[in-house]
Protein backbone atom coordinates (compact mmCIF):
# COMPACT_ATOMS: atom_id res chain seq x y z
CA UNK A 1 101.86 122.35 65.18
CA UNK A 2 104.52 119.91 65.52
CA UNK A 3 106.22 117.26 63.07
CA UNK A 4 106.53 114.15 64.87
CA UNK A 5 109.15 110.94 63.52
CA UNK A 6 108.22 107.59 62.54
CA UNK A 7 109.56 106.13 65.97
CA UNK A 8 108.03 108.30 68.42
CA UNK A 9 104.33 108.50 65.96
CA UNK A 10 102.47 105.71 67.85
CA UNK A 11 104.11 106.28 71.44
CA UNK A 12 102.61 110.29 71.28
CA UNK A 13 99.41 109.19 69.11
CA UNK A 14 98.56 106.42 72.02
CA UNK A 15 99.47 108.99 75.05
CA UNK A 16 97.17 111.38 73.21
CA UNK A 17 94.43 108.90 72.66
CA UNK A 18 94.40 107.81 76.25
CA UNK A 19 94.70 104.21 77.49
CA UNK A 20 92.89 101.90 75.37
CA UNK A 21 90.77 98.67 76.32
CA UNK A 22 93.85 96.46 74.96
CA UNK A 23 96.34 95.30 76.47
CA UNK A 24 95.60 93.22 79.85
CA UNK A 25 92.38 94.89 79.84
CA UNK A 26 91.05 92.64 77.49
CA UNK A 27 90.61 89.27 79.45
CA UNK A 28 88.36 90.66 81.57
CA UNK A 29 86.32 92.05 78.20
CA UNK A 30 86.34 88.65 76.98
CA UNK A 31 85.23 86.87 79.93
CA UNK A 32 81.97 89.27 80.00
CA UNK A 33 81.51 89.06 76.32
CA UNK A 34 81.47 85.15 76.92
CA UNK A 35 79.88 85.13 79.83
CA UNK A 36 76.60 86.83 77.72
CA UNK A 37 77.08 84.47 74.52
CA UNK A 38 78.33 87.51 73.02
CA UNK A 39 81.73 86.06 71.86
CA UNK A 40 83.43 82.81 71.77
CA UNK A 41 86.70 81.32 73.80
CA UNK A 42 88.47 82.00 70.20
CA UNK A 43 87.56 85.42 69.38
CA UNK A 44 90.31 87.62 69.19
CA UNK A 45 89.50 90.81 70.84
CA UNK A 46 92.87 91.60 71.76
CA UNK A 47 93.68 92.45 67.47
CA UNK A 48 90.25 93.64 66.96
CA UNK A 49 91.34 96.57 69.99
CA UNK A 50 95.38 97.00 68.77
CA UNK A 51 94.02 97.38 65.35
CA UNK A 52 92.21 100.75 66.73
CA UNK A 53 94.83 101.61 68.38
CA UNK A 54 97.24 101.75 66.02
CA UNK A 55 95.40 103.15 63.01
CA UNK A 56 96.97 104.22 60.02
CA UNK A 57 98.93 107.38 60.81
CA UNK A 58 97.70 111.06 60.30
CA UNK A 59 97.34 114.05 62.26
CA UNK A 60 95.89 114.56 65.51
CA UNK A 61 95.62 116.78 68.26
CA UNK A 62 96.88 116.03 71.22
CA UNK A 63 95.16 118.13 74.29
CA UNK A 64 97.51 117.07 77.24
CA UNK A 65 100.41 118.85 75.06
CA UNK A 66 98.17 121.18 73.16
CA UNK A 67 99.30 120.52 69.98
CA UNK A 68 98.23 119.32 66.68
CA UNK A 69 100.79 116.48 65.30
CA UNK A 70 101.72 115.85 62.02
CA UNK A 71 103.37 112.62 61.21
CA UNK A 72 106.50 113.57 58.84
CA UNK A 73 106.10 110.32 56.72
CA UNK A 74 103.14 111.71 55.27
CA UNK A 75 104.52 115.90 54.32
CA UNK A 76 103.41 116.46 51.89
CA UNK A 77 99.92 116.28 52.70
CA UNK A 78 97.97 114.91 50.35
CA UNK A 79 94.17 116.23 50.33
CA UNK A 80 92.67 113.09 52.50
CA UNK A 81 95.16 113.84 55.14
CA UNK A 82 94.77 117.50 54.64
CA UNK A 83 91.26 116.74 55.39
CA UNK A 84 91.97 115.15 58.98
CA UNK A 85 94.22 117.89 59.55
CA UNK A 86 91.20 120.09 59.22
CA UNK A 87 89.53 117.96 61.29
CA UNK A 88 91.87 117.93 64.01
CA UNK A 89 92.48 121.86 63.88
CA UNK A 90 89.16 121.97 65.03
CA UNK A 91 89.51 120.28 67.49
CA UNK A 92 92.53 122.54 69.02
CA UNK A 93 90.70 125.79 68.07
CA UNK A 94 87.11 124.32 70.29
CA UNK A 95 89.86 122.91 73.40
CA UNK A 96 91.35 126.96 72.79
CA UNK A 97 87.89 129.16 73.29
CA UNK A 98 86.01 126.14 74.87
CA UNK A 99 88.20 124.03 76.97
CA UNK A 100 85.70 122.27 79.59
CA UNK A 101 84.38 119.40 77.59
CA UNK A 102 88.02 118.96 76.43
CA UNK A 103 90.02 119.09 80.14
CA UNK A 104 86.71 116.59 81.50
CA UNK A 105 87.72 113.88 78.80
CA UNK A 106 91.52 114.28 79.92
CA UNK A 107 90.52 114.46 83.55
CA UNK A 108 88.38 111.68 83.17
CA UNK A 109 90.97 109.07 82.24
CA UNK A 110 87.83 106.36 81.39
CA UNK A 111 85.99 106.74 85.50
CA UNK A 112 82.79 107.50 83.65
CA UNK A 113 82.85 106.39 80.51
CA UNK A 114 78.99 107.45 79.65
CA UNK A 115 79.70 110.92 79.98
CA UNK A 116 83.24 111.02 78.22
CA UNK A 117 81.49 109.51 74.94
CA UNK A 118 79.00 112.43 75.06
CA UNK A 119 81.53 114.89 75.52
CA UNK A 120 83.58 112.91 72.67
CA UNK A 121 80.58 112.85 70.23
CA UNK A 122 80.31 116.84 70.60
CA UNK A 123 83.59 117.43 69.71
CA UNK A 124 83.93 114.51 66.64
CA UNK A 125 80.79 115.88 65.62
CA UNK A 126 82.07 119.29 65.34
CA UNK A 127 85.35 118.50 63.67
CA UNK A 128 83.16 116.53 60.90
CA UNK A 129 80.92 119.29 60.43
CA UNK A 130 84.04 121.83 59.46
CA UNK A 131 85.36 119.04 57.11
CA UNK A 132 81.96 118.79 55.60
CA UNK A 133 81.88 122.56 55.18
CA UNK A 134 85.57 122.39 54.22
CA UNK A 135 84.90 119.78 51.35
CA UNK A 136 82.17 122.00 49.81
CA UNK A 137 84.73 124.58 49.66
CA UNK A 138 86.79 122.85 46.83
CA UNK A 139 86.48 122.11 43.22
CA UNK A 140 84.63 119.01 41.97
CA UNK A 141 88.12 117.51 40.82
CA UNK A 142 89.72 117.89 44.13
CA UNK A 143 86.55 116.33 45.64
CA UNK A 144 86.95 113.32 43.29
CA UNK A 145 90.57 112.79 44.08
CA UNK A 146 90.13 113.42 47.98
CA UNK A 147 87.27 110.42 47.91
CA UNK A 148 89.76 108.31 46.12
CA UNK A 149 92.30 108.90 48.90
CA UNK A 150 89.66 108.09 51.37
CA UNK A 151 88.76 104.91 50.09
CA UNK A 152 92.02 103.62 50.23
CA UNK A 153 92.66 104.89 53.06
CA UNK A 154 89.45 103.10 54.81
CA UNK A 155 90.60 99.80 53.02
CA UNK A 156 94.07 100.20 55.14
CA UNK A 157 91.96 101.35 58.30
CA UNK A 158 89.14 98.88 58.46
CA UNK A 159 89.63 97.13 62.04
CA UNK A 160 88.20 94.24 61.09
CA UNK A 161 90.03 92.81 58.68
CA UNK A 162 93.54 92.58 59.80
CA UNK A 163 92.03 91.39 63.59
CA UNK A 164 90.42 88.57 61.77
CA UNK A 165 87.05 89.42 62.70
CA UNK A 166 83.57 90.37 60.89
CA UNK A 167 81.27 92.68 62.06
CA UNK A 168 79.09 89.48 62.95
CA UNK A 169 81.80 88.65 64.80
CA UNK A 170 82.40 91.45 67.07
CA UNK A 171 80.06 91.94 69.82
CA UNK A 172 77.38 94.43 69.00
CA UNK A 173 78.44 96.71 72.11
CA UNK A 174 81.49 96.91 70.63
CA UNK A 175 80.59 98.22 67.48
CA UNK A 176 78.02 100.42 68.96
CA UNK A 177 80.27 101.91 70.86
CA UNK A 178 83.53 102.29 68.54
CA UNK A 179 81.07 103.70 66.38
CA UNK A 180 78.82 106.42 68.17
CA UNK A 181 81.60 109.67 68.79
CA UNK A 182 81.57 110.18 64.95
CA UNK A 183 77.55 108.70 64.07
CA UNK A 184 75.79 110.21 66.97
CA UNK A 185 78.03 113.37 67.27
CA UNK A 186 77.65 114.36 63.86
CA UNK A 187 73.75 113.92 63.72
CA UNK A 188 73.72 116.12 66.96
CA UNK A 189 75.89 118.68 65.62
CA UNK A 190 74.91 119.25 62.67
CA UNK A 191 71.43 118.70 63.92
CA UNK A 192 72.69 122.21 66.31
CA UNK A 193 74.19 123.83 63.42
CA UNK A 194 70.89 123.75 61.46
CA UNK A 195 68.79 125.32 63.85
CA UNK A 196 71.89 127.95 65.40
CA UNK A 197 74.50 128.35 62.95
CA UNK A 198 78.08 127.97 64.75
CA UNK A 199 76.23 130.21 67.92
CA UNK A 200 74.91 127.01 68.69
CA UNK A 201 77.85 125.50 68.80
CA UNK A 202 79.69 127.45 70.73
CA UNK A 203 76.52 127.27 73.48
CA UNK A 204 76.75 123.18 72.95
CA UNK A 205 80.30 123.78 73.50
CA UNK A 206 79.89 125.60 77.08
CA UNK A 207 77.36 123.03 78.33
CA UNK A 208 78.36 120.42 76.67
CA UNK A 209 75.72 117.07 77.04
CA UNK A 210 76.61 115.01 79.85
CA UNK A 211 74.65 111.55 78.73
CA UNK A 212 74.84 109.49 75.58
CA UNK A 213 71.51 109.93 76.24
CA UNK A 214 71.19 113.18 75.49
CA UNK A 215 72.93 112.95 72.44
CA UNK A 216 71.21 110.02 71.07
CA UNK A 217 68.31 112.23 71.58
CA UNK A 218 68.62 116.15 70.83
CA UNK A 219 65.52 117.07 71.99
CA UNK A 220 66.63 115.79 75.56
CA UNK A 221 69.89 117.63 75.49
CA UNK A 222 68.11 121.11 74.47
CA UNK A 223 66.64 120.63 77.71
CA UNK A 224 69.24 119.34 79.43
CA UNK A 225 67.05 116.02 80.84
CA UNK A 226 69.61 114.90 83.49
CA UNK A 227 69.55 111.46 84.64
CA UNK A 228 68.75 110.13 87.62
CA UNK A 229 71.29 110.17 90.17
CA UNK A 230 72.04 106.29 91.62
CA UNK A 231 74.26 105.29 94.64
CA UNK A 232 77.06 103.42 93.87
CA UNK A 233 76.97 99.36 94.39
CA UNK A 234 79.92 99.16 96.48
CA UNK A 235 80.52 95.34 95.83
CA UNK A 236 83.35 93.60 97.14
CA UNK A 237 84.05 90.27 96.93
CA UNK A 238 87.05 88.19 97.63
CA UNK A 239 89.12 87.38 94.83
CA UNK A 240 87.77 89.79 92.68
CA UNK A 241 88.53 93.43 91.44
CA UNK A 242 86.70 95.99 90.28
CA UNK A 243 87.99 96.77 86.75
CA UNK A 244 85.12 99.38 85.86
CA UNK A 245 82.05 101.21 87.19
CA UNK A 246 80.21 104.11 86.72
CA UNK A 247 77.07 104.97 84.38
CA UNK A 248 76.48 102.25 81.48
CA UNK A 249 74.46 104.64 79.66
CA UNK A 250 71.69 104.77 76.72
CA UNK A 251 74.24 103.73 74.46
CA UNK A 252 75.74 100.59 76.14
CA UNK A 253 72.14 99.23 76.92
CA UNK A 254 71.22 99.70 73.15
CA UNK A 255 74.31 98.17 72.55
CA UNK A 256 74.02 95.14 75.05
CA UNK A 257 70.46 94.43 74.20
CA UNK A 258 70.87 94.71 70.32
CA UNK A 259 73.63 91.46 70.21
CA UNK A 260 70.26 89.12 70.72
CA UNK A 261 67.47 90.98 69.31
CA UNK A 262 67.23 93.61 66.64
CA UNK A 263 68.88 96.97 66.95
CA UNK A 264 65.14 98.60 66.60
CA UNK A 265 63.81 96.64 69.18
CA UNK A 266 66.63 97.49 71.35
CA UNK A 267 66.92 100.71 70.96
CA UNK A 268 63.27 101.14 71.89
CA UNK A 269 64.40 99.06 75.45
CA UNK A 270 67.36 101.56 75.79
CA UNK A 271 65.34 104.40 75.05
CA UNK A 272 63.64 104.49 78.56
CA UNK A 273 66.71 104.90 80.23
CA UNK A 274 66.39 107.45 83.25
CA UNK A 275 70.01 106.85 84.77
CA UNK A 276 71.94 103.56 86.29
CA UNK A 277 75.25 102.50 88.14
CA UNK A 278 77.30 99.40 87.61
CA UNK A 279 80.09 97.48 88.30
CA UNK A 280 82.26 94.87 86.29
CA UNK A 281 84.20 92.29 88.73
CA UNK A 282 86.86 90.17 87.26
CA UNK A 283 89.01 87.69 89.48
CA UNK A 284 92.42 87.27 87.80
CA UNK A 285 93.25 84.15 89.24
CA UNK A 286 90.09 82.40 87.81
CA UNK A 287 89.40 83.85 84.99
CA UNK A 288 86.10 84.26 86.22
CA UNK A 289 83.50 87.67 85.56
CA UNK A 290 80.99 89.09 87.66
CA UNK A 291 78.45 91.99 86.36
CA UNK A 292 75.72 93.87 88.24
CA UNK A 293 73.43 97.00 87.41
CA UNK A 294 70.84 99.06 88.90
CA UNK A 295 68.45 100.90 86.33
CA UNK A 296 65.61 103.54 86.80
CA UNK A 297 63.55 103.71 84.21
CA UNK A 298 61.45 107.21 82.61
CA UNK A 299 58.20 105.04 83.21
CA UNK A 300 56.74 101.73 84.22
CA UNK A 301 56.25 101.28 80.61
CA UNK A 302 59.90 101.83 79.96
CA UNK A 303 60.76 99.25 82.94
CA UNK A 304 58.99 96.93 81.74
CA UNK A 305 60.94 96.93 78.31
CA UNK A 306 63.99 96.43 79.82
CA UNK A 307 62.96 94.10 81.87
CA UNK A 308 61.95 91.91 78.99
CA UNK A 309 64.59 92.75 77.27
CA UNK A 310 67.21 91.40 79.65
CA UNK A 311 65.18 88.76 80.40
CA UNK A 312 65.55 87.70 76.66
CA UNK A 313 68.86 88.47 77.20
CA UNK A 314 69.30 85.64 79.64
CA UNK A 315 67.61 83.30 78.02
CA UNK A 316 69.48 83.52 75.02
CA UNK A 317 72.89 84.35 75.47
CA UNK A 318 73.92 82.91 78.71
CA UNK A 319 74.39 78.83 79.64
CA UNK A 320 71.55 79.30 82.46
CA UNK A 321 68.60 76.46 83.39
CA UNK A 322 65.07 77.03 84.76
CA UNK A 323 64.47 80.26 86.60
CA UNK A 324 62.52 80.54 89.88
CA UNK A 325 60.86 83.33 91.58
CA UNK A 326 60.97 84.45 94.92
CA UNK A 327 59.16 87.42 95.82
CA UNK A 328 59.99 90.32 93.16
CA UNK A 329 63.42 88.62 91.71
CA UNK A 330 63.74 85.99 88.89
CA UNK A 331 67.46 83.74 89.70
CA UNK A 332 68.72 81.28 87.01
CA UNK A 333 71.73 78.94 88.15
CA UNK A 334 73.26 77.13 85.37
CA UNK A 335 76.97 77.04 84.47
CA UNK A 336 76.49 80.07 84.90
CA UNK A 337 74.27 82.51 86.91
CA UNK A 338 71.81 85.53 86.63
CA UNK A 339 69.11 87.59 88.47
CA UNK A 340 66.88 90.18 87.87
CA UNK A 341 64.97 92.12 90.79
CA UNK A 342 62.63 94.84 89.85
CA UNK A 343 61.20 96.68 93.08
CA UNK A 344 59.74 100.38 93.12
CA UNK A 345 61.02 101.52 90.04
CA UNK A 346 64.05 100.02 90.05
CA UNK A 347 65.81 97.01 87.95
CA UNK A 348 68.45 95.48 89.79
CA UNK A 349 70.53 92.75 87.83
CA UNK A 350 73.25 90.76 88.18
CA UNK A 351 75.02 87.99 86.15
CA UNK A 352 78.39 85.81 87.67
CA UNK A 353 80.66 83.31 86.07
CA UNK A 354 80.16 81.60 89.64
CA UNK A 355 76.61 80.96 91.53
CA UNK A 356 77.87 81.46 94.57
CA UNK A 357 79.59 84.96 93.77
CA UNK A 358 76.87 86.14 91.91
CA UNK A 359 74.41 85.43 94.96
CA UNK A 360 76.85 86.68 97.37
CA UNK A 361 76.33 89.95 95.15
CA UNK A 362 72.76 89.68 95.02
CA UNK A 363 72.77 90.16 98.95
CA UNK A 364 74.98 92.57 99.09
CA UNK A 365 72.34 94.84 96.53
CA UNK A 366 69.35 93.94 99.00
CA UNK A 367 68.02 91.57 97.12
CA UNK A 368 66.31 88.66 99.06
CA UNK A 369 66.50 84.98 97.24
CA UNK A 370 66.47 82.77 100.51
C-alpha cells in the first residue's frame, strides 16, 4: 500500500486506469455517434469522458505497479472510502492468487475490447461482492453513516452533471457500456457465489469468461459457449485509419440497437449473438466515419432479429433515402450511406459518412451491389 500526493493522484490513477476514450479519441466517437443519429454536432462527449476519468479521488489498485493507492487528502479514511479500499484490496489479493484475467486486461491495452469488459465485470463483480459481505459485517449505525457518505459522494461523482449531459443525452452504448463491469459483474458473481461459495470464485477466477456474452448470460459461461471465430475485415481505404477493431460483442449490439428501440426489444436482437468482427474507420482530415461488421448469428431466427433490428436502425437514426435490393444486400445512399448483406448465415453491414467509401468497403467484404 502506498500514499500517493495530491499532484501525482490523477497522473498514477489515469496510468492505472489505462488510456481512456478522451482525449483525441473522441472525434472519431462523435462522428459515429452522429453518423447513427445517436448524438448531435453539440454534444459534448469530450466532458461526459474527462468526467470518468477524473472521478472523485479514492483508492485503487493499480496492477502494472502492484499496489493499492491511497490518496493522502483523504487519511483518515472515512467508512465510504474505507469501503472502496475494501473493494480495491480485493482486487490486489484476486491479481495475487489469480493473476490471468488481471495481466490479459493490462496486456490488452483496449485490442479487444469485448473480452477485456468480461474479464473487467469478473473482477468488479468480485470486489462488490466482498464489500457487500463487508457491509453486513458492521453495526446498523455505521451502515447508516457509510450510506450517507455514499450519497454524497455519488452527487460529486455523477458524470453527467458536470459534462452537461442527461442520460437521454448520452448515447445508449455509452451508458451500456460505462455501466456493465459493475451491473453485469455483480449479477454473475454473486450469481457464482450462490451456487459455489468463494470455490466458485476462485474456478471463475482461473477461467475467467471470455465474452460479454457469457456474462450477460451465466448459464453460457458455466459452459463456456465460445463464440464463433470470424476473419478479420482487413479494410483499407485511403485517407482513412483504423482507430478500432476487434469483437463488438453482446453488449455493444444491445447497446447499439437499444438507442432506437427499447432496451427489451434489443436485448432480445443482441441475445442471438454467436460471434462478429468489426472495424471503425475515421479519416482525420475530413472528419468523416466509416463502420462495418460481420455477425453470425446462434440461429436463423436470431439472424433474422438482427437483421430487423439494424434495419430499423437505419431507418431511424441515419440521414439515408430509399433502399434498393440487389441480390441478397439492401444499400441506402443518402447524405449518408448504409448496407446490409445477409448470405449463409452471415450479416454483413456497413455504414460510411461518404457513398463512395462506404461502397468501396462493401467490395472489399464481397459484397456485390453492381
Amino acid at each position: 500500500m502506498e500514499v500517493v500526493t495530491v499532484e501525482d493522484y490523477p497522473v498514477r490513477h489515469l496510468a492505472a486506469a489505462g488510456a481512456g476514450p478522451g482525449g483525441a479519441g473522441v472525434d472519431h466517437l462523435s462522428a459515429f455517434f452522429e453518423l447513427l443519429g445517436m448524438a448531435s454536432p453539440d454534444t459534448d462527449l469530450a466532458s461526459f469522458y474527462a468526467r470518468l476519468e477524473n472521478a472523485p479521488p479514492g483508492p485503487f489498485y493499480d496492477p502494472v505497479e502492484r499496489a493499492v493507492l491511497i490518496p493522502e487528502q483523504l487519511l483518515p479514511l472515512d467508512d465510504y472510502q474505507s469501503l472502496v479500499l475494501v473493494g480495491e484490496l480485493t482486487k490486489a489479493l484476486s491479481h495475487q492468487h489469480h493473476p490471468s484475467p488481471v495481466e490479459a486486461l493490462v496486456a490488452a491495452e483496449g485490442s479487444d475490447v469485448d473480452r477485456s469488459a468480461a474479464h473487467r465485470a469478473l473482477l468488479e463483480g468480485e470486489a462488490i461482492l466482498v464489500q457487500t459481505l463487508y457491509i453486513e459485517s458492521l453495526s446498523p449505525e455505521r451502515r447508516a453513516l457509510l450510506a450517507e457518505q455514499a450519497r454524497r459522494a455519488a452527487e460529486v461523482g455523477d458524470p453527467g452533471e458536470e459534462s452537461g449531459l442527461s442520460p437521454d443525452e448520452v448515447p445508449r452504448l455509452v451508458l451500456e457500456t460505462t455501466r456493465f463491469p459493475t451491473r453485469a459483474g455483480a449479477s454473475l458473481v454473486i450469481d457464482l457465489y450462490r451456487q459455489g461459495g468463494f470455490t466458485a470464485l476462485d474456478q471463475a477466477l482461473d477461467h475467467p469468461p471470455e465474452t460479454t456474452e457469457q456474462v450477460l448470460h451465466p448459464d453460457r459461461y458455466k459452459v463456456l459457449e465460445p463464440a464463433v471465430e470470424m476473419e478479420p475485415l482487413g479494410l483499407v481505404v485511403s485517407g482513412y485509419e483504423v482507430v478500432d477493431e476487434g469483437t463488438w460483442g453482446e453488449l455493444r449490439w444491445r447497446g447499439l440497437l437499444a438507442h432506437h428501440s427499447d432496451p427489451v426489444s434489443a436485448a432480445r436482437a443482441a441475445e442471438g449473438w454467436g460471434g462478429d468482427r468489426y472495424q471503425l474507420l475515421w479519416a482525420p482530415a475530413s472528419g468523416k466515419v466509416a463502420f462495418a461488421v460481420r455477425l453470425a448469428a446462434d440461429s436463423f431466427v436470431d439472424e433474422s432479429e438482427v437483421n430487423a433490428a439494424v434495419r430499423d436502425l437505419i431507418r431511424s437514426g441515419m440521414d439515408v433515402g430509399g433502399s434498393r435490393v440487389v441480390d441478397t444486400a439492401t444499400e441506402w445512399e443518402g447524405a449518408d450511406y448504409a448496407m446490409i448483406s445477409w448470405d449463409v448465415g452471415v450479416i454483413t453491414w456497413v455504414v460510411a459518412s461518404d457513398t463512395e467509401v462506404g461502397r468501396q468497403i462493401s467490395a472489399q467484404l464481397g459484397v456485390n451491389l453492381a
